[in-house]
N, C-alpha and C. Protein backbone atom coordinates (compact mmCIF):
# COMPACT_ATOMS: atom_id res chain seq x y z
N UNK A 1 68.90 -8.20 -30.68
CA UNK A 1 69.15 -6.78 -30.63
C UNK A 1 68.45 -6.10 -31.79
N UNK A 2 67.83 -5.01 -31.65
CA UNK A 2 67.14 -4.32 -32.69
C UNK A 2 68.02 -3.75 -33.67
N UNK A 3 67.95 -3.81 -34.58
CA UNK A 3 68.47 -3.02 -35.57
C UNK A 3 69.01 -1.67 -35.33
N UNK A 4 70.19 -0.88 -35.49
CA UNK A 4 70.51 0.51 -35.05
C UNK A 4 70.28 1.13 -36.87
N UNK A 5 69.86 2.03 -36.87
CA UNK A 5 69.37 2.74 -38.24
C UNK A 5 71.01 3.41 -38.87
N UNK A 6 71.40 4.18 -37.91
CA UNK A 6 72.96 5.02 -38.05
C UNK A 6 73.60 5.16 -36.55
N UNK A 7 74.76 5.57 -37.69
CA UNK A 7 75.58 5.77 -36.27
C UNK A 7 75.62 7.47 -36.29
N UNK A 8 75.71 7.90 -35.09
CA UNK A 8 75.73 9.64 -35.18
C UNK A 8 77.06 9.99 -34.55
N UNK A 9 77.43 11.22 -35.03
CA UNK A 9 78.41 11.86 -34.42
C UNK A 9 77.97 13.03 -33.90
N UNK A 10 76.63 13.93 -33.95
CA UNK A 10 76.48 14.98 -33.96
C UNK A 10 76.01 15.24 -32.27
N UNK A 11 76.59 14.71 -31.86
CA UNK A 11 76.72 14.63 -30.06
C UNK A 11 78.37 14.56 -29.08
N UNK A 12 79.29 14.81 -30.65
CA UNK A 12 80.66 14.52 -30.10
C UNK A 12 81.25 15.70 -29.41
N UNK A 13 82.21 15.41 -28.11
CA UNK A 13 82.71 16.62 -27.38
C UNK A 13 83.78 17.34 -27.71
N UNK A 14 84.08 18.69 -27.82
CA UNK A 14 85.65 18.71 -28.47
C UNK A 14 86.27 18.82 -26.84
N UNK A 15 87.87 18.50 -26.84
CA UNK A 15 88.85 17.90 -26.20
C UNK A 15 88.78 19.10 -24.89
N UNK A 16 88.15 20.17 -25.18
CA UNK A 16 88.03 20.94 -23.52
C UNK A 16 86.48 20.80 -22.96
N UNK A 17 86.05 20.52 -23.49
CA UNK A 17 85.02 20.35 -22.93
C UNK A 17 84.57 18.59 -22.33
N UNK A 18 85.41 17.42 -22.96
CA UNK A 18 85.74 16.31 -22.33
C UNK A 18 86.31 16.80 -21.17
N UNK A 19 87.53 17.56 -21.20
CA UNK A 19 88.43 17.75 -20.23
C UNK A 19 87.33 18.20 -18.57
N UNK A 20 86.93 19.43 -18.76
CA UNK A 20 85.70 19.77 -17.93
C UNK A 20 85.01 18.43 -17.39
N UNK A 21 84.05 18.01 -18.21
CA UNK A 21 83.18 16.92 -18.06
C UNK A 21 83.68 16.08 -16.89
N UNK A 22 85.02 15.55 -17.60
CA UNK A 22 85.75 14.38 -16.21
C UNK A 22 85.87 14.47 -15.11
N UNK A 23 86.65 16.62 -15.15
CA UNK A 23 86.85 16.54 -13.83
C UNK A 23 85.60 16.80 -13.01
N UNK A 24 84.23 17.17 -13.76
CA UNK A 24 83.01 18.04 -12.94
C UNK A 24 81.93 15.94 -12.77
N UNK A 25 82.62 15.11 -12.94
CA UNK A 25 81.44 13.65 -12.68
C UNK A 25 82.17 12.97 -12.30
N UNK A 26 81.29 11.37 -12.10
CA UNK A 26 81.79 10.66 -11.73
C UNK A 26 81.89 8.77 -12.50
N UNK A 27 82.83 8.47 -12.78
CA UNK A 27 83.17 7.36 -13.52
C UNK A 27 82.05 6.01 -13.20
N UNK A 28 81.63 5.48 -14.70
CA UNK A 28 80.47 4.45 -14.63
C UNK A 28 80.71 3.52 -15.33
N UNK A 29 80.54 2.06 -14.89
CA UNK A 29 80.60 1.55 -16.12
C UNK A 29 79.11 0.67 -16.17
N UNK A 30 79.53 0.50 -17.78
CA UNK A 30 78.19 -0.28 -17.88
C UNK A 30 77.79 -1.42 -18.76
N UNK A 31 77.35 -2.69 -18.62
CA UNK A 31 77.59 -4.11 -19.03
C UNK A 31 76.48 -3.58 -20.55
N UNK A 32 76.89 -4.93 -21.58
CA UNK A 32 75.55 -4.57 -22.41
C UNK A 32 74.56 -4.67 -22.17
N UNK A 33 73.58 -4.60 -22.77
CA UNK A 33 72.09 -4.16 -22.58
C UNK A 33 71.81 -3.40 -21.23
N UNK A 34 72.58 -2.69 -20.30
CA UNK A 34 72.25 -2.24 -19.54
C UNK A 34 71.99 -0.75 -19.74
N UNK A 35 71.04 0.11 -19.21
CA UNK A 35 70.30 1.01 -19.88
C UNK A 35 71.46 1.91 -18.47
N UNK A 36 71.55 3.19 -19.57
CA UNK A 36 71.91 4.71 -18.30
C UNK A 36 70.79 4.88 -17.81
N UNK A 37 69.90 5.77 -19.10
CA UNK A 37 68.54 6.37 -18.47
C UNK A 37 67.50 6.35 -19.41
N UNK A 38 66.18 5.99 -19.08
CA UNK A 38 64.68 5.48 -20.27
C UNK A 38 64.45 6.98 -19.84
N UNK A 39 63.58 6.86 -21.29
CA UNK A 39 62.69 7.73 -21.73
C UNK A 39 61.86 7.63 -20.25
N UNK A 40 61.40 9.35 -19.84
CA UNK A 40 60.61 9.40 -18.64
C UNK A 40 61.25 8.96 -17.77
N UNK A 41 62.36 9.09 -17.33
CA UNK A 41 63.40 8.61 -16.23
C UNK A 41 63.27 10.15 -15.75
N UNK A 42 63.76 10.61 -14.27
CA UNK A 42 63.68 11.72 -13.75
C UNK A 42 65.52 12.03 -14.25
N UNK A 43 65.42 13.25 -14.51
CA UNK A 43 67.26 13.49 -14.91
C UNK A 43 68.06 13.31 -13.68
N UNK A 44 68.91 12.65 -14.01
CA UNK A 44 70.50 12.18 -13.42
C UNK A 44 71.91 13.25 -13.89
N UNK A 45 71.50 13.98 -14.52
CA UNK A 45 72.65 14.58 -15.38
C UNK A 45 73.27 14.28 -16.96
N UNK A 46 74.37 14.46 -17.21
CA UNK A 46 75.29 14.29 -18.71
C UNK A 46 75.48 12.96 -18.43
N UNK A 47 75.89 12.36 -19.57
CA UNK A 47 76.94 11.22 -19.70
C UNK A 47 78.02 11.57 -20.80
N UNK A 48 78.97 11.51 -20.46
CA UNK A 48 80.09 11.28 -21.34
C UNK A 48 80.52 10.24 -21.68
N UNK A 49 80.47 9.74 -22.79
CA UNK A 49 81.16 8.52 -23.29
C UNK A 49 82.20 8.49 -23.33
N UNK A 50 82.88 7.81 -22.52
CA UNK A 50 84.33 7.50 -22.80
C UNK A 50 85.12 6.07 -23.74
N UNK A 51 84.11 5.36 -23.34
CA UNK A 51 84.66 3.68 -24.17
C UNK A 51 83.36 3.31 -24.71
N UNK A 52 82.86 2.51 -25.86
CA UNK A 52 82.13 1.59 -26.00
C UNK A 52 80.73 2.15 -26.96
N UNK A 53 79.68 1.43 -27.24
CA UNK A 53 78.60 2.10 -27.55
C UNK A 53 77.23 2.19 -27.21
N UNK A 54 76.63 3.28 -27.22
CA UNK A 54 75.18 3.61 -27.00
C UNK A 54 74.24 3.75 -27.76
N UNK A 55 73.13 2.99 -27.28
CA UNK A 55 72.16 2.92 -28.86
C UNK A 55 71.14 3.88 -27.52
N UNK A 56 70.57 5.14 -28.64
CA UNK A 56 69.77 6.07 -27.63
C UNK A 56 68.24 5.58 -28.70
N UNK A 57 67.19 5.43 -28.05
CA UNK A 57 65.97 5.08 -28.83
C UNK A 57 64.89 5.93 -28.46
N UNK A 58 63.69 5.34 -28.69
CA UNK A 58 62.74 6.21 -28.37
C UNK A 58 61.57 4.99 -28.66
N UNK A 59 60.87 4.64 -27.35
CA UNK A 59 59.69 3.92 -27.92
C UNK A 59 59.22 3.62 -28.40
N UNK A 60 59.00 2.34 -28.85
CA UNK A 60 58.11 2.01 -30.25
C UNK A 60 58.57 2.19 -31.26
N UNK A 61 60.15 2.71 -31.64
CA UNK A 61 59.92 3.33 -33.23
C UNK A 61 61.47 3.11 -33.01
N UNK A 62 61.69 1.69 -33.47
CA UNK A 62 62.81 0.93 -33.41
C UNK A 62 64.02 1.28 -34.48
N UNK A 63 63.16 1.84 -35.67
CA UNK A 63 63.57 2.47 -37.24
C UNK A 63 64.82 3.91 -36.84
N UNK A 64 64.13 4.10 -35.63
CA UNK A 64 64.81 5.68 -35.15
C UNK A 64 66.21 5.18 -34.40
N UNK A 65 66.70 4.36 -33.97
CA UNK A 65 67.19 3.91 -33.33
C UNK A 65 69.01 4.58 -33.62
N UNK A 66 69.69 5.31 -32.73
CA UNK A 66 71.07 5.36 -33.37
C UNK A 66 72.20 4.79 -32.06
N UNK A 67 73.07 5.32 -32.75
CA UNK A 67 74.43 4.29 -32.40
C UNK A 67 75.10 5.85 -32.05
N UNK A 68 75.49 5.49 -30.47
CA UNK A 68 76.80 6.54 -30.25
C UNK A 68 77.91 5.70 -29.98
N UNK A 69 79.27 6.65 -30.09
CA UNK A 69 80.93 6.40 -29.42
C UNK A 69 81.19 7.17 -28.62
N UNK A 70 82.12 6.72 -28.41
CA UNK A 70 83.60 7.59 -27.27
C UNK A 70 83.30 9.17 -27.61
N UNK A 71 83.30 10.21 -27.17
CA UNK A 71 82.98 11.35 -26.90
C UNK A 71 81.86 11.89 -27.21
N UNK A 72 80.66 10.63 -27.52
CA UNK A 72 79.29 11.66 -27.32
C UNK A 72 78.87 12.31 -25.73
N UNK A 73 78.07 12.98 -26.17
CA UNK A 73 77.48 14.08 -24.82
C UNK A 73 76.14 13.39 -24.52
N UNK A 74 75.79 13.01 -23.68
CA UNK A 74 74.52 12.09 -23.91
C UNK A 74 73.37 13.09 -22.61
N UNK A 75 72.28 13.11 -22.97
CA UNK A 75 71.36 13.49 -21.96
C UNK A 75 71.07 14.98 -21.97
N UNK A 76 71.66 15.78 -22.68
CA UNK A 76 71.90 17.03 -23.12
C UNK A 76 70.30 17.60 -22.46
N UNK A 77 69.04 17.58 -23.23
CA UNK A 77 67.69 18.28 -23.38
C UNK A 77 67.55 18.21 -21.62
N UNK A 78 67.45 16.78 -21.27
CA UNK A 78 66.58 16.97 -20.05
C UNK A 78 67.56 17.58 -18.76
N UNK A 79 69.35 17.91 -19.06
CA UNK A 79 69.75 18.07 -18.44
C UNK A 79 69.41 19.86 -18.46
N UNK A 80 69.80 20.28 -19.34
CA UNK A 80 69.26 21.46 -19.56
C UNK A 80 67.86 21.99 -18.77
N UNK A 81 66.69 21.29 -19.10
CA UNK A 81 65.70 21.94 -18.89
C UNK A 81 65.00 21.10 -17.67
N UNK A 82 65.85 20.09 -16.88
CA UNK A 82 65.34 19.32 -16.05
C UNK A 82 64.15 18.79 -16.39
N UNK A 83 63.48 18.23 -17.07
CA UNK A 83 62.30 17.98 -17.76
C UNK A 83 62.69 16.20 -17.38
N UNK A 84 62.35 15.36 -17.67
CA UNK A 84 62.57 14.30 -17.59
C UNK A 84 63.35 13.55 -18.93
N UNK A 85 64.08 12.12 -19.04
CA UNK A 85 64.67 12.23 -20.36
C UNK A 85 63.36 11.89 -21.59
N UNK A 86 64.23 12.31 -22.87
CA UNK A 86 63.39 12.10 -23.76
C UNK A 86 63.23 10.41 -24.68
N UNK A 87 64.46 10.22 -24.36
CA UNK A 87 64.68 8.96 -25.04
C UNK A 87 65.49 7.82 -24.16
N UNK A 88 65.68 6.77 -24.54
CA UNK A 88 66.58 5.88 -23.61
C UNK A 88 67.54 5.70 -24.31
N UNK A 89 68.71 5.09 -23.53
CA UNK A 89 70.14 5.10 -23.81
C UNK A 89 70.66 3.88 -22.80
N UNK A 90 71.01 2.99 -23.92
CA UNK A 90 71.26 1.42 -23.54
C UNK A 90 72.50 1.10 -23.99
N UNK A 91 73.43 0.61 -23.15
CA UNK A 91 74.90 0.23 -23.82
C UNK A 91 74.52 -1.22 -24.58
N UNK A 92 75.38 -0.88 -25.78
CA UNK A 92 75.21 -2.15 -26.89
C UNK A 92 76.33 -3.25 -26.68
N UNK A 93 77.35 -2.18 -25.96
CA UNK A 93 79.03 -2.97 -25.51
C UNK A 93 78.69 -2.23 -24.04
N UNK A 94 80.17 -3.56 -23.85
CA UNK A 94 80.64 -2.91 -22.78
C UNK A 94 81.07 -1.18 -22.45
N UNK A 95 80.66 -0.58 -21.71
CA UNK A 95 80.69 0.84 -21.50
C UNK A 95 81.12 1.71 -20.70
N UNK A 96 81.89 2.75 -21.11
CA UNK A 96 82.18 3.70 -19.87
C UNK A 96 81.91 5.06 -19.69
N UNK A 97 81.51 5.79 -18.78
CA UNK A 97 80.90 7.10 -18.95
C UNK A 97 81.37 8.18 -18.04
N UNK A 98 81.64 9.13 -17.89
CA UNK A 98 81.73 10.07 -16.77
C UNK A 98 80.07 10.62 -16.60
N UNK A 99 79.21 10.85 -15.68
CA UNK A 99 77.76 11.03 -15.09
C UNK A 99 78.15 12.03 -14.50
N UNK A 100 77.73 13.43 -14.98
CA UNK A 100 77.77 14.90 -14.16
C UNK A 100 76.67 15.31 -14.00
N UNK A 101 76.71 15.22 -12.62
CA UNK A 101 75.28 15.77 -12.54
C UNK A 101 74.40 17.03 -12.87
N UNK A 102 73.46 17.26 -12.92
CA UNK A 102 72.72 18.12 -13.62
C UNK A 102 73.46 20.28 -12.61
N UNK A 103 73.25 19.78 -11.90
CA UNK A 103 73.98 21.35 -10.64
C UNK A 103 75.29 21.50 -11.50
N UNK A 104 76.11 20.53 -11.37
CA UNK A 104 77.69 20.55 -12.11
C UNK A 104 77.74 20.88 -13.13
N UNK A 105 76.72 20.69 -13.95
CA UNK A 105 76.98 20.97 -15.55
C UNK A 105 76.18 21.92 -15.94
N UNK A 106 75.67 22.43 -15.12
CA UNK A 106 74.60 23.67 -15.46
C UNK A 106 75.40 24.63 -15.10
N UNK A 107 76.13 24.67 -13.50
CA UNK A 107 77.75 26.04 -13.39
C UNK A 107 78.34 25.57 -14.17
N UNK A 108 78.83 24.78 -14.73
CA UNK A 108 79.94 24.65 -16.04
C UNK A 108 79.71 25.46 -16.70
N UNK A 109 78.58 25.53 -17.40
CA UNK A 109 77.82 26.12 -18.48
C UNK A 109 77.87 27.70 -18.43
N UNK A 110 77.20 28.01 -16.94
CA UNK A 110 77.29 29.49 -16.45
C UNK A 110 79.19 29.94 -16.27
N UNK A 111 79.83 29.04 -15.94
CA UNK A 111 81.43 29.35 -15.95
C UNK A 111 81.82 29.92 -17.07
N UNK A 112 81.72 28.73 -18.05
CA UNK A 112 82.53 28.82 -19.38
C UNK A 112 81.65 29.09 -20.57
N UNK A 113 81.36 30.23 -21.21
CA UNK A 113 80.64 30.67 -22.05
C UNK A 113 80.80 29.81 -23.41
N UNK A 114 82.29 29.68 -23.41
CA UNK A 114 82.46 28.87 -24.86
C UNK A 114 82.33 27.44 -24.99
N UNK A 115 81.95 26.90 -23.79
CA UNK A 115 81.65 25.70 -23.35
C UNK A 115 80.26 25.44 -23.92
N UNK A 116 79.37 26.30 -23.09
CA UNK A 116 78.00 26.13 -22.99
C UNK A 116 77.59 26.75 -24.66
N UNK A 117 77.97 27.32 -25.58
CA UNK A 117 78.15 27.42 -26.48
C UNK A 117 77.97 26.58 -27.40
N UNK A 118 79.24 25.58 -27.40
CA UNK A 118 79.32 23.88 -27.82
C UNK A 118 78.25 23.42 -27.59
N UNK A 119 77.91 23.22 -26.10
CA UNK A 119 76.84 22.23 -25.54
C UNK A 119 75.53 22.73 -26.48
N UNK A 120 75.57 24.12 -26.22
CA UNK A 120 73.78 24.76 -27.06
C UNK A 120 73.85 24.23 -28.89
N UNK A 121 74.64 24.20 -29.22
CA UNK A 121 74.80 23.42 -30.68
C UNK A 121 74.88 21.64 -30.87
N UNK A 122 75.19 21.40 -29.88
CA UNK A 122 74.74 20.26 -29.56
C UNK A 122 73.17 19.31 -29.15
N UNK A 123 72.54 20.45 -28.26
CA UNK A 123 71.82 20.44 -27.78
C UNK A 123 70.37 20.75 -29.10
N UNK A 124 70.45 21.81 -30.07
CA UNK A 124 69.94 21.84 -31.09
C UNK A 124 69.98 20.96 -32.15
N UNK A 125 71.20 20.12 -32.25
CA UNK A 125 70.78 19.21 -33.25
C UNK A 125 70.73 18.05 -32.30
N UNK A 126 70.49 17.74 -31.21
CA UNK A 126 69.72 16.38 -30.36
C UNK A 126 68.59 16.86 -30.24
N UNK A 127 67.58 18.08 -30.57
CA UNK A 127 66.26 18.12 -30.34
C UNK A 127 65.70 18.53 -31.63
N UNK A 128 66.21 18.44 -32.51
CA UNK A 128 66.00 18.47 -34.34
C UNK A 128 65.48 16.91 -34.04
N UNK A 129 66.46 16.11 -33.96
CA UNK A 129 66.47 14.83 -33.92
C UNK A 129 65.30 13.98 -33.18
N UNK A 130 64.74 14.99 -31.82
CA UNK A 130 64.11 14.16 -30.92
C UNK A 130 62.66 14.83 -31.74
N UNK A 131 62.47 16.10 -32.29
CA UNK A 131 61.42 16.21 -32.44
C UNK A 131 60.92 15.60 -34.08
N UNK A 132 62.35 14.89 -35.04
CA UNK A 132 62.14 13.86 -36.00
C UNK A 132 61.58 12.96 -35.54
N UNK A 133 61.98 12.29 -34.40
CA UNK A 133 61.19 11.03 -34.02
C UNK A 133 59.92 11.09 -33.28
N UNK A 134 59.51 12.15 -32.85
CA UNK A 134 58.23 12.29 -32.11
C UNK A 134 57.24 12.73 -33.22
N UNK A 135 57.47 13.08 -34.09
CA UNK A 135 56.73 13.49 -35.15
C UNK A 135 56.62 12.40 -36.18
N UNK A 136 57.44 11.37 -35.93
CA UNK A 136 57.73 10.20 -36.78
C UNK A 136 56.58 9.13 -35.77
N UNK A 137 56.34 9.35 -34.10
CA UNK A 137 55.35 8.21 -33.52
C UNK A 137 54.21 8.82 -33.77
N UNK A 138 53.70 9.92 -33.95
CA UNK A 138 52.43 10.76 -34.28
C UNK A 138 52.34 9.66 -35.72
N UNK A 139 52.76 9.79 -37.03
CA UNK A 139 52.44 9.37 -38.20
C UNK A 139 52.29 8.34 -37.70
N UNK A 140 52.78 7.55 -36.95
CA UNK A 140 53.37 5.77 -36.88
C UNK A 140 51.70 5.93 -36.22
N UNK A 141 51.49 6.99 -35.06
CA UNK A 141 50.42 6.33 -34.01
C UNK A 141 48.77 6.61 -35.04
N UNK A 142 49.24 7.74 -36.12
CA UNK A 142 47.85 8.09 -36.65
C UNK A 142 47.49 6.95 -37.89
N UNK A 143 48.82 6.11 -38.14
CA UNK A 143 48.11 5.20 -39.64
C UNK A 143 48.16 3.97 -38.83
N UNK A 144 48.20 3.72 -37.78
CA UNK A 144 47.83 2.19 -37.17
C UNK A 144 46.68 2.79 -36.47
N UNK A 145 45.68 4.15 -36.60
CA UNK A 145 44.86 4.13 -35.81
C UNK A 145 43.64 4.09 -36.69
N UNK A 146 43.80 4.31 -38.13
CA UNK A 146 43.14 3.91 -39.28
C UNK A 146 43.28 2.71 -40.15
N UNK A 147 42.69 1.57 -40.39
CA UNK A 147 42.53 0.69 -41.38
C UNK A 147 43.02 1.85 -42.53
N UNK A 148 43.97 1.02 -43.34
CA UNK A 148 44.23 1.83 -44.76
C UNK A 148 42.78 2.13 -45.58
N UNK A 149 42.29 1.05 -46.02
CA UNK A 149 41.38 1.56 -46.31
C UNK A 149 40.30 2.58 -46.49
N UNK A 150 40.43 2.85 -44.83
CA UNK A 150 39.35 4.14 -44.25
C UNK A 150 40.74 4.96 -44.54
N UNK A 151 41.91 5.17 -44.29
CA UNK A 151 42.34 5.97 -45.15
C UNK A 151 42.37 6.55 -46.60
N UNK A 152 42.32 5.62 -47.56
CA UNK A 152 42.61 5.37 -48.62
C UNK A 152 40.47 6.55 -49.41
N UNK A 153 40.06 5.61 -48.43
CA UNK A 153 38.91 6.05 -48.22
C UNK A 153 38.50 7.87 -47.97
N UNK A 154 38.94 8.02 -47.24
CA UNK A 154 38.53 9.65 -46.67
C UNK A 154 39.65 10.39 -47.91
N UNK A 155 40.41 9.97 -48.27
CA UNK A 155 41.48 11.15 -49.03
C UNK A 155 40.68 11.70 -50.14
């Protein structure tokens, strides 16, 4: 198993907006190493964590790697903007999730103002985060594309 860098909380649900979640999906479980959804997966919707943990990654850049629990919001960006996901999300344990689909949680959102609220602060610090690590494979992809040297060289 790769190394997880941290564990995050900054994806956790408060207790009405779990509440929502449960009743708007549908119950999953999931063995370890078994993945929800990879990077470039077409969106499926939210996941709610209910039991266990999720290591969400991002290609190649194993260093980035974090650790969720029991009430993270998982899938947030691509559910939002239907875009495809940005990162993958692999149970490390045994796992359980409520899966709302993307229609369900988008009227949630339009329902409950103070909901979608939560979610948009959520949603800002998971794409702080995603655009740390994409800006982190740019450096990773531009100094393995130079011999140090020819770096060391041109400066």
């Amino acid at each position: 198993m790769t190394k997880v860098r941290g564990h995050c909380t900054f994806l956790k649900s408060s207790p009405a907006l779990k509440a929502c979640l449960r009743g708007s999906g549908v119950r999953e479980r999931f063995a370890p190493s078994q993945v929800l959804f990879r990077e470039d997966d077409a969106n499926v919707g939210v996941f709610l964590l209910l039991r266990g943990k999720i290591r969400m990654s991002v290609k190649g850049l194993p260093n980035l790697d974090r650790l969720f629990s029991a009430g993270s919001l998982l899938g947030l960006p691509s559910t939002f903007t239907g875009h495809t996901y940005s990162l993958t999300a692999e149970a490390v344990t045994e796992a359980e999730t409520v899966r709302v689909p993307q229609s369900s949680f988008l009227q949630l959102m339009k329902d409950r103002a103070d909901l979608c609220r939560e979610a948009t602060e959520m949603l800002g610090r998971e794409v702080t985060f995603i655009q740390g690590a994409l800006a982190e494979r740019r450096r990773h992809a531009a100094h393995h594309k130079f011999p140090s040297a020819e770096l060391s060289a041109q400066a």
